[in-house]
PDB file of N, CA and C in Angstrom:
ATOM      1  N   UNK A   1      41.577 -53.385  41.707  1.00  0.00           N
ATOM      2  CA  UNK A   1      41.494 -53.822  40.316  1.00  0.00           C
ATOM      3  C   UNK A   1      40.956 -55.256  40.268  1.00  0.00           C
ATOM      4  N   UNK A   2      40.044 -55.119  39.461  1.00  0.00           N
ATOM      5  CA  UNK A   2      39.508 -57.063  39.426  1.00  0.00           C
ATOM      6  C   UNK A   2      40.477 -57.918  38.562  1.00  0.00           C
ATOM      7  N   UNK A   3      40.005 -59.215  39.169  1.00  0.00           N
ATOM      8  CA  UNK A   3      41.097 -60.045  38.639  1.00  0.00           C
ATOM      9  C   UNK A   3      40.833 -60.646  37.299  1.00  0.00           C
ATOM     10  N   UNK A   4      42.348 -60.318  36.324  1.00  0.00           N
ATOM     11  CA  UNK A   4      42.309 -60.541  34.744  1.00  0.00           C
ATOM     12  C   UNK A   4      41.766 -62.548  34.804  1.00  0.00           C
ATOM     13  N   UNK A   5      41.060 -63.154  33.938  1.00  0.00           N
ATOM     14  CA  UNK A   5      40.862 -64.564  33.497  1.00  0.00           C
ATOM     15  C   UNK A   5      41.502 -64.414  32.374  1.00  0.00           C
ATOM     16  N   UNK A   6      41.405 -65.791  31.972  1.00  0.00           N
ATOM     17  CA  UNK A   6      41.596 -66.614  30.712  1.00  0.00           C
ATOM     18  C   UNK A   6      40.803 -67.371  29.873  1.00  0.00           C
ATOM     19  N   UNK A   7      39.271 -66.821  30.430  1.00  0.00           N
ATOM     20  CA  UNK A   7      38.574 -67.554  29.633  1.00  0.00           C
ATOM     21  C   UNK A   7      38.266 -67.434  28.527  1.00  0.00           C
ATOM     22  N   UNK A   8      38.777 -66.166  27.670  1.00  0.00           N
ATOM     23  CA  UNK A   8      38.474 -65.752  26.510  1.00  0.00           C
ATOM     24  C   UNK A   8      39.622 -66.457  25.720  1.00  0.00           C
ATOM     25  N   UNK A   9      39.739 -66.607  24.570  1.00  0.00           N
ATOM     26  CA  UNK A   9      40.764 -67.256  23.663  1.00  0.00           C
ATOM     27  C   UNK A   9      40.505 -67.245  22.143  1.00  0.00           C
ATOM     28  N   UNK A  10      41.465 -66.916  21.268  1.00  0.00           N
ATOM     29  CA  UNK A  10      41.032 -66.587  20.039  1.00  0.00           C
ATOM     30  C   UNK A  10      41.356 -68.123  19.507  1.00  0.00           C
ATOM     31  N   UNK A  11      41.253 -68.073  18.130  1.00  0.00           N
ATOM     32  CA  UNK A  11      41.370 -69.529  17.533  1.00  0.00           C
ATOM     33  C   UNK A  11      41.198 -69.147  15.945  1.00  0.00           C
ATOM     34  N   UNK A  12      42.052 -69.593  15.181  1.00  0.00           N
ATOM     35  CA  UNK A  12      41.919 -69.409  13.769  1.00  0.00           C
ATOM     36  C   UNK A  12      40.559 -70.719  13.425  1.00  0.00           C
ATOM     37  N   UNK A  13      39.754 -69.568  12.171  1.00  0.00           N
ATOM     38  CA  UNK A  13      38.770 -70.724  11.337  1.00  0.00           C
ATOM     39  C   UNK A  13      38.632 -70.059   9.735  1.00  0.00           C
ATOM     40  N   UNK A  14      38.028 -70.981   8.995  1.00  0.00           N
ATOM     41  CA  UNK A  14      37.742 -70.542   8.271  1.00  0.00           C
ATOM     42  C   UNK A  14      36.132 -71.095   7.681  1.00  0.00           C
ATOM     43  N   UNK A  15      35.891 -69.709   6.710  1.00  0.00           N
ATOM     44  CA  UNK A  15      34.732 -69.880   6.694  1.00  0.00           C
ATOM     45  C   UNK A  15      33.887 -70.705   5.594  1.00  0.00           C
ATOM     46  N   UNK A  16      33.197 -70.491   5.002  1.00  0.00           N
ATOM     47  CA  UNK A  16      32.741 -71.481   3.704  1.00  0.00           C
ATOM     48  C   UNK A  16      33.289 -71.403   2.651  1.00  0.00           C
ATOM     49  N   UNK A  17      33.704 -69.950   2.445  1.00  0.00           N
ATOM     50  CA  UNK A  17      34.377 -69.919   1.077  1.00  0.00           C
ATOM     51  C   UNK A  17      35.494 -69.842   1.118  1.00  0.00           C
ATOM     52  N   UNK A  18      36.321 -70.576   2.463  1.00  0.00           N
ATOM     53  CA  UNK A  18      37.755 -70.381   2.623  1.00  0.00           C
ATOM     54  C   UNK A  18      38.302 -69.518   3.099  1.00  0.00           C
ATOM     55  N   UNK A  19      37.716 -68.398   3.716  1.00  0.00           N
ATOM     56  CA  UNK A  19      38.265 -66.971   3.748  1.00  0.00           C
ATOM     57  C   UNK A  19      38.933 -67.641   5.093  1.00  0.00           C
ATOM     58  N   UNK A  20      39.958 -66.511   5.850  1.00  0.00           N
ATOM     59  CA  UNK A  20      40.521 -67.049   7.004  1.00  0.00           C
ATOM     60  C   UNK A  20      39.580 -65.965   7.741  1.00  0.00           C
ATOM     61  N   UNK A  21      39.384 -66.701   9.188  1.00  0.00           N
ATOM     62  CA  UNK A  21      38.836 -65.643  10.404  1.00  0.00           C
ATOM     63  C   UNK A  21      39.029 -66.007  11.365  1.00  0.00           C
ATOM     64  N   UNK A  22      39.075 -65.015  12.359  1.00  0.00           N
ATOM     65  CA  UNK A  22      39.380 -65.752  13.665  1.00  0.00           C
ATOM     66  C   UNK A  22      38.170 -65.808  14.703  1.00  0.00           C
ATOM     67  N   UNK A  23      38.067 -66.007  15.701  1.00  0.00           N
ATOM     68  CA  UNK A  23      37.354 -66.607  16.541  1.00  0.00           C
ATOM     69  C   UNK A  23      37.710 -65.896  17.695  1.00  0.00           C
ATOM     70  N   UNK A  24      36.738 -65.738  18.744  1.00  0.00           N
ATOM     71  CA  UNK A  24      37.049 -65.083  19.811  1.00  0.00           C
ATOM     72  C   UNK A  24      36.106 -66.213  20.532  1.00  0.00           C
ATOM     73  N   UNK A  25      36.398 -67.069  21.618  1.00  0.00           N
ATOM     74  CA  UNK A  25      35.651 -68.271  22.167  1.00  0.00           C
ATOM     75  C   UNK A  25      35.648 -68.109  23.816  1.00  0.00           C
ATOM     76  N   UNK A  26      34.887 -68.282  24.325  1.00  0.00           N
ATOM     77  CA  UNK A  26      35.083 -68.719  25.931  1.00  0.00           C
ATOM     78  C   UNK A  26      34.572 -70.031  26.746  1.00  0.00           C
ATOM     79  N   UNK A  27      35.128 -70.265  27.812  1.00  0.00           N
ATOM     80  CA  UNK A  27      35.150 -71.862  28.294  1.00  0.00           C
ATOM     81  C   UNK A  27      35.397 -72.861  27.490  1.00  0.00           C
ATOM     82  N   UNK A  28      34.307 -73.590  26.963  1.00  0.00           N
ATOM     83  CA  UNK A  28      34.539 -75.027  26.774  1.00  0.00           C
ATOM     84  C   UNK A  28      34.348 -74.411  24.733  1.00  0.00           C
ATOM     85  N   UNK A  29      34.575 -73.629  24.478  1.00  0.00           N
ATOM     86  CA  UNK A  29      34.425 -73.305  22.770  1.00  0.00           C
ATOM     87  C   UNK A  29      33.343 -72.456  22.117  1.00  0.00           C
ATOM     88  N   UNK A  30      32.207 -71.895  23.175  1.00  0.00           N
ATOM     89  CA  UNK A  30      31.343 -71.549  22.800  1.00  0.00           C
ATOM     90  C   UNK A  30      31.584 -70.232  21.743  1.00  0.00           C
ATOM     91  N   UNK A  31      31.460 -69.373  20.958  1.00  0.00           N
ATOM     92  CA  UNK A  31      31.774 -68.514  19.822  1.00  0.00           C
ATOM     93  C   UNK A  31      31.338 -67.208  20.819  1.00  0.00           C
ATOM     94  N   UNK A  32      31.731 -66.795  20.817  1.00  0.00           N
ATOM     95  CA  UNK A  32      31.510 -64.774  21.195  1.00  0.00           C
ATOM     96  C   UNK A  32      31.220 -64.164  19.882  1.00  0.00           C
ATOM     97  N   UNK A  33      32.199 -64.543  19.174  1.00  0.00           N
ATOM     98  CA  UNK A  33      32.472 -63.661  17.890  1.00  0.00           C
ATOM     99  C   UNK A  33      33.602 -63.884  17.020  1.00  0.00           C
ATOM    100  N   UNK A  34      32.928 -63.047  15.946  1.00  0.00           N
ATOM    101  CA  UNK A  34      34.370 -63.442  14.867  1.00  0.00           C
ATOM    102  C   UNK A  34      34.930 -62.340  14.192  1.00  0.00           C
ATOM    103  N   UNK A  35      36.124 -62.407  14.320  1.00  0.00           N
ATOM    104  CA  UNK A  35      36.384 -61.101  13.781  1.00  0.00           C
ATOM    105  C   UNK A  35      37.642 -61.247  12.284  1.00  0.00           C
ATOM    106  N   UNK A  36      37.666 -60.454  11.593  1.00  0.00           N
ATOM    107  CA  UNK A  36      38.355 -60.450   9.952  1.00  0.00           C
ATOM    108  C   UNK A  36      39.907 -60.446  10.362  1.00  0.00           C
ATOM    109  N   UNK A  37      40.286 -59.423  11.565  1.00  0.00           N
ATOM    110  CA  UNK A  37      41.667 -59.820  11.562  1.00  0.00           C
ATOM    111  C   UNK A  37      42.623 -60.318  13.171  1.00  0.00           C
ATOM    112  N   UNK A  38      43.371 -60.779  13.110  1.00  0.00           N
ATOM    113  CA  UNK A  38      43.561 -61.422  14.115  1.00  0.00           C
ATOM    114  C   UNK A  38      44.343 -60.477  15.342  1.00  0.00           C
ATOM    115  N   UNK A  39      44.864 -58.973  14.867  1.00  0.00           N
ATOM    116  CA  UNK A  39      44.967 -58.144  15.728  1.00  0.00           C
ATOM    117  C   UNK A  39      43.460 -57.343  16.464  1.00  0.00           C
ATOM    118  N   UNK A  40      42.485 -57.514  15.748  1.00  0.00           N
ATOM    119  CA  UNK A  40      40.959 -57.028  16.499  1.00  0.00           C
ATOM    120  C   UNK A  40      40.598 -58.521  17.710  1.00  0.00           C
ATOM    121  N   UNK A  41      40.567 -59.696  16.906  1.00  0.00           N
ATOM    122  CA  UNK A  41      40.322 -60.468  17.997  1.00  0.00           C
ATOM    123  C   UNK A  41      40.960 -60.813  19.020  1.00  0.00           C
ATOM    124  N   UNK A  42      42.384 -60.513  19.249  1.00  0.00           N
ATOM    125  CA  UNK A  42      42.900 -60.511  20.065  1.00  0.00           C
ATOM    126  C   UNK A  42      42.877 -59.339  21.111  1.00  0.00           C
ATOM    127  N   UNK A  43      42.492 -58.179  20.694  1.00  0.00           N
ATOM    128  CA  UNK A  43      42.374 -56.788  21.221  1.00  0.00           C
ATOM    129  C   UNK A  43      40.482 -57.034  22.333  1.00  0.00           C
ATOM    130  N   UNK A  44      39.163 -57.428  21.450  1.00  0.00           N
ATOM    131  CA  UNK A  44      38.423 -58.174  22.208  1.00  0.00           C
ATOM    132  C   UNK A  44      38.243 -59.496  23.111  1.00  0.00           C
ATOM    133  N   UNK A  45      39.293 -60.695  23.096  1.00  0.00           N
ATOM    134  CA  UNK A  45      39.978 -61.405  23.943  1.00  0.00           C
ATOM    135  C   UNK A  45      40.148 -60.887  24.831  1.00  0.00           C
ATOM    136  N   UNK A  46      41.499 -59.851  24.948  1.00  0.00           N
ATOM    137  CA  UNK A  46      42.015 -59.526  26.120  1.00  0.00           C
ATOM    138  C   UNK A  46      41.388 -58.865  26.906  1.00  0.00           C
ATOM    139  N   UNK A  47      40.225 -57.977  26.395  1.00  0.00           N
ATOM    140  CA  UNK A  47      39.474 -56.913  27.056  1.00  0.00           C
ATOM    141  C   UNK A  47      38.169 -57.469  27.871  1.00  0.00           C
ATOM    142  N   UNK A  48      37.861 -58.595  27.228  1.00  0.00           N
ATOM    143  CA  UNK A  48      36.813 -59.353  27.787  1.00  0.00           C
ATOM    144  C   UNK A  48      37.404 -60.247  28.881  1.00  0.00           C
ATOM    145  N   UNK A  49      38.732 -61.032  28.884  1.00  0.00           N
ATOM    146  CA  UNK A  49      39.534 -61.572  30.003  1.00  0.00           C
ATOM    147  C   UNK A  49      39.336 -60.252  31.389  1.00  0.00           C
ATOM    148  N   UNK A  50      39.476 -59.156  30.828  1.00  0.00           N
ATOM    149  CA  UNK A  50      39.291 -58.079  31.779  1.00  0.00           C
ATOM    150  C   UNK A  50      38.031 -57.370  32.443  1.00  0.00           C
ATOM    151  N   UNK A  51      37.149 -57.609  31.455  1.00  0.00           N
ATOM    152  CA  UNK A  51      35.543 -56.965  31.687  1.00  0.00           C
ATOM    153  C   UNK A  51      35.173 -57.931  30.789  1.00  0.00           C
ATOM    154  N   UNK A  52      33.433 -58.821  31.291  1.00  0.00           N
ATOM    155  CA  UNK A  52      33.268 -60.098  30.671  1.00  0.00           C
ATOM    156  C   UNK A  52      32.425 -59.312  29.528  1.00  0.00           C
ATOM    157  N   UNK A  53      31.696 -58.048  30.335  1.00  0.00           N
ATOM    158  CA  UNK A  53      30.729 -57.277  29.574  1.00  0.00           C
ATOM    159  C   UNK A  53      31.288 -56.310  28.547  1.00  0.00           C
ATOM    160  N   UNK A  54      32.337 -56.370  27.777  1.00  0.00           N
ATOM    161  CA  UNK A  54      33.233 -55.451  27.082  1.00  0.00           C
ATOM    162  C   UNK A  54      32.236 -55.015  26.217  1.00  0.00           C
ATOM    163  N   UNK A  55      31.713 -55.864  25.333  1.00  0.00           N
ATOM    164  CA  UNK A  55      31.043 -55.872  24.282  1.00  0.00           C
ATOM    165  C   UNK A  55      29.731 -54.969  24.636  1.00  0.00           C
ATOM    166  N   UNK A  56      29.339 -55.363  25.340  1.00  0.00           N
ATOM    167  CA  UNK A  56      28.142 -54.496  25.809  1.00  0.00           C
ATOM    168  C   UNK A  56      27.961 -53.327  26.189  1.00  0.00           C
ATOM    169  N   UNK A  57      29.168 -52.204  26.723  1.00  0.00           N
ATOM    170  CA  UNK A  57      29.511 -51.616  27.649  1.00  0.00           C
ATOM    171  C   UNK A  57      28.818 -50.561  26.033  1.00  0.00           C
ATOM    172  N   UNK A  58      28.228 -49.245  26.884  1.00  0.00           N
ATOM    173  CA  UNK A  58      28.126 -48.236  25.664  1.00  0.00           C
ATOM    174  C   UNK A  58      26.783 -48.789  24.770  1.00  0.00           C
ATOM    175  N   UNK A  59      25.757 -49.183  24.835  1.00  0.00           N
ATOM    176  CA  UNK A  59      25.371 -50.081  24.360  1.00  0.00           C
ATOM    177  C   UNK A  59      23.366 -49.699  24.878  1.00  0.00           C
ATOM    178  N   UNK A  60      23.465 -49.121  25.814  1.00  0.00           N
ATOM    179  CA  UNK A  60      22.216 -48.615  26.479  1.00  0.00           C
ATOM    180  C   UNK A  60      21.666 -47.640  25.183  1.00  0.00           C
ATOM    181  N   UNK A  61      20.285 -47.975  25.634  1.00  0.00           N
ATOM    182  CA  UNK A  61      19.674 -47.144  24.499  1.00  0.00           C
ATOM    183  C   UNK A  61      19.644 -45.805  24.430  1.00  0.00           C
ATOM    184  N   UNK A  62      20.468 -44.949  25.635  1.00  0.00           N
ATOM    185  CA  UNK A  62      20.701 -43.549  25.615  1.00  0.00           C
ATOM    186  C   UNK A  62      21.371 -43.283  25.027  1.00  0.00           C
ATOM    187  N   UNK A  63      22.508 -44.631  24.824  1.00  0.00           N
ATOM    188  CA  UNK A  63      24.156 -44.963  23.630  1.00  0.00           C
ATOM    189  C   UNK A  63      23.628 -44.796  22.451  1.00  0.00           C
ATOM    190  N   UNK A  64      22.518 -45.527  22.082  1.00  0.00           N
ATOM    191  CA  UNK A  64      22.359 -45.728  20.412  1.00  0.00           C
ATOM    192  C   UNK A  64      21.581 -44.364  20.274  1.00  0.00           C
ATOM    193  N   UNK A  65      20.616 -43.855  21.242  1.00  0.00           N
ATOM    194  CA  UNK A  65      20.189 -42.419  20.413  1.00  0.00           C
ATOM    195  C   UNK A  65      21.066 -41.898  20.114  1.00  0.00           C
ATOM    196  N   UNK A  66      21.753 -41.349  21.306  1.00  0.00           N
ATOM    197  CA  UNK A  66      22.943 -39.955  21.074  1.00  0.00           C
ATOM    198  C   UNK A  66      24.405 -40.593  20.217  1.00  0.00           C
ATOM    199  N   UNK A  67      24.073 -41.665  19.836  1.00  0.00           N
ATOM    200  CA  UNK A  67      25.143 -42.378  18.706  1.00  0.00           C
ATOM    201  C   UNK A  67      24.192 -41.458  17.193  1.00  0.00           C
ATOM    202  N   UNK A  68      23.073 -41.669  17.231  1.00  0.00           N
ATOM    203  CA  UNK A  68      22.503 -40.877  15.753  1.00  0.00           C
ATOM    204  C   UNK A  68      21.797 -40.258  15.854  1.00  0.00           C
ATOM    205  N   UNK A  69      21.250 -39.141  17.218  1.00  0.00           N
ATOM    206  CA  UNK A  69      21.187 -37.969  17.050  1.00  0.00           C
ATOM    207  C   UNK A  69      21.637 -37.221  17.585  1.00  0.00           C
ATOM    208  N   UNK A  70      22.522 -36.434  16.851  1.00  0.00           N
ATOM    209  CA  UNK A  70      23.692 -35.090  18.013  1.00  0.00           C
ATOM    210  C   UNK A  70      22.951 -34.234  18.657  1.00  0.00           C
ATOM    211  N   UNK A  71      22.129 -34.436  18.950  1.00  0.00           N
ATOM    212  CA  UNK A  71      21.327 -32.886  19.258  1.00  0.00           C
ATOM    213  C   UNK A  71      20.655 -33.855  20.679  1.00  0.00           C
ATOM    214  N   UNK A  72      20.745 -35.010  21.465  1.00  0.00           N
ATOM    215  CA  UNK A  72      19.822 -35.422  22.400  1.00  0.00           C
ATOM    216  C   UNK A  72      21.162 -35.615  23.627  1.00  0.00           C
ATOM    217  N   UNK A  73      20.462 -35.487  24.467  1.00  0.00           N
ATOM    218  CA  UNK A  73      21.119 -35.429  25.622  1.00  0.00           C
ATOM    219  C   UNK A  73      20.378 -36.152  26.848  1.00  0.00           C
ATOM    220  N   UNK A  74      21.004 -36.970  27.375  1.00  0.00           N
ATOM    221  CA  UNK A  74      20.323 -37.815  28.444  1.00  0.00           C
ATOM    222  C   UNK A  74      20.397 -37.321  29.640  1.00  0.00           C
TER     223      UNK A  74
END
């Protein structure tokens, strides 16, 4: 099993019009992403502490055909 980090970390912000959001950040603050509630960003935190490529994973363009057309097969 590879070894879990800590470089991922969520962080409350808000945005221009006040709304609350959170933040999903790694190393020194850089932004990954933002997400509306603070049980999703914590759920991509932890998963990316685990696999850096979480986000990406599923994501190949054989992913996005057979994501919208049922009928293709790779």
């Amino acid at each position: 099993m590879a070894k879990v980090k800590n470089d991922y970390t969520v962080s409350e912000w808000h945005n221009v019009k006040g709304e609350q959001r959170w933040r999903v950040l790694v190393g020194g603050g850089d932004v990954v992403t933002v997400c509306h509630s603070l049980e999703k960003a914590q759920h991509i935190a932890k998963n990316m502490n685990i696999d850096p490529w979480f986000l990406d994973r599923g994501n190949t363009r054989a992913d996005r055909v057979a994501a919208y057309n049922k009928n293709y097969t790779s």
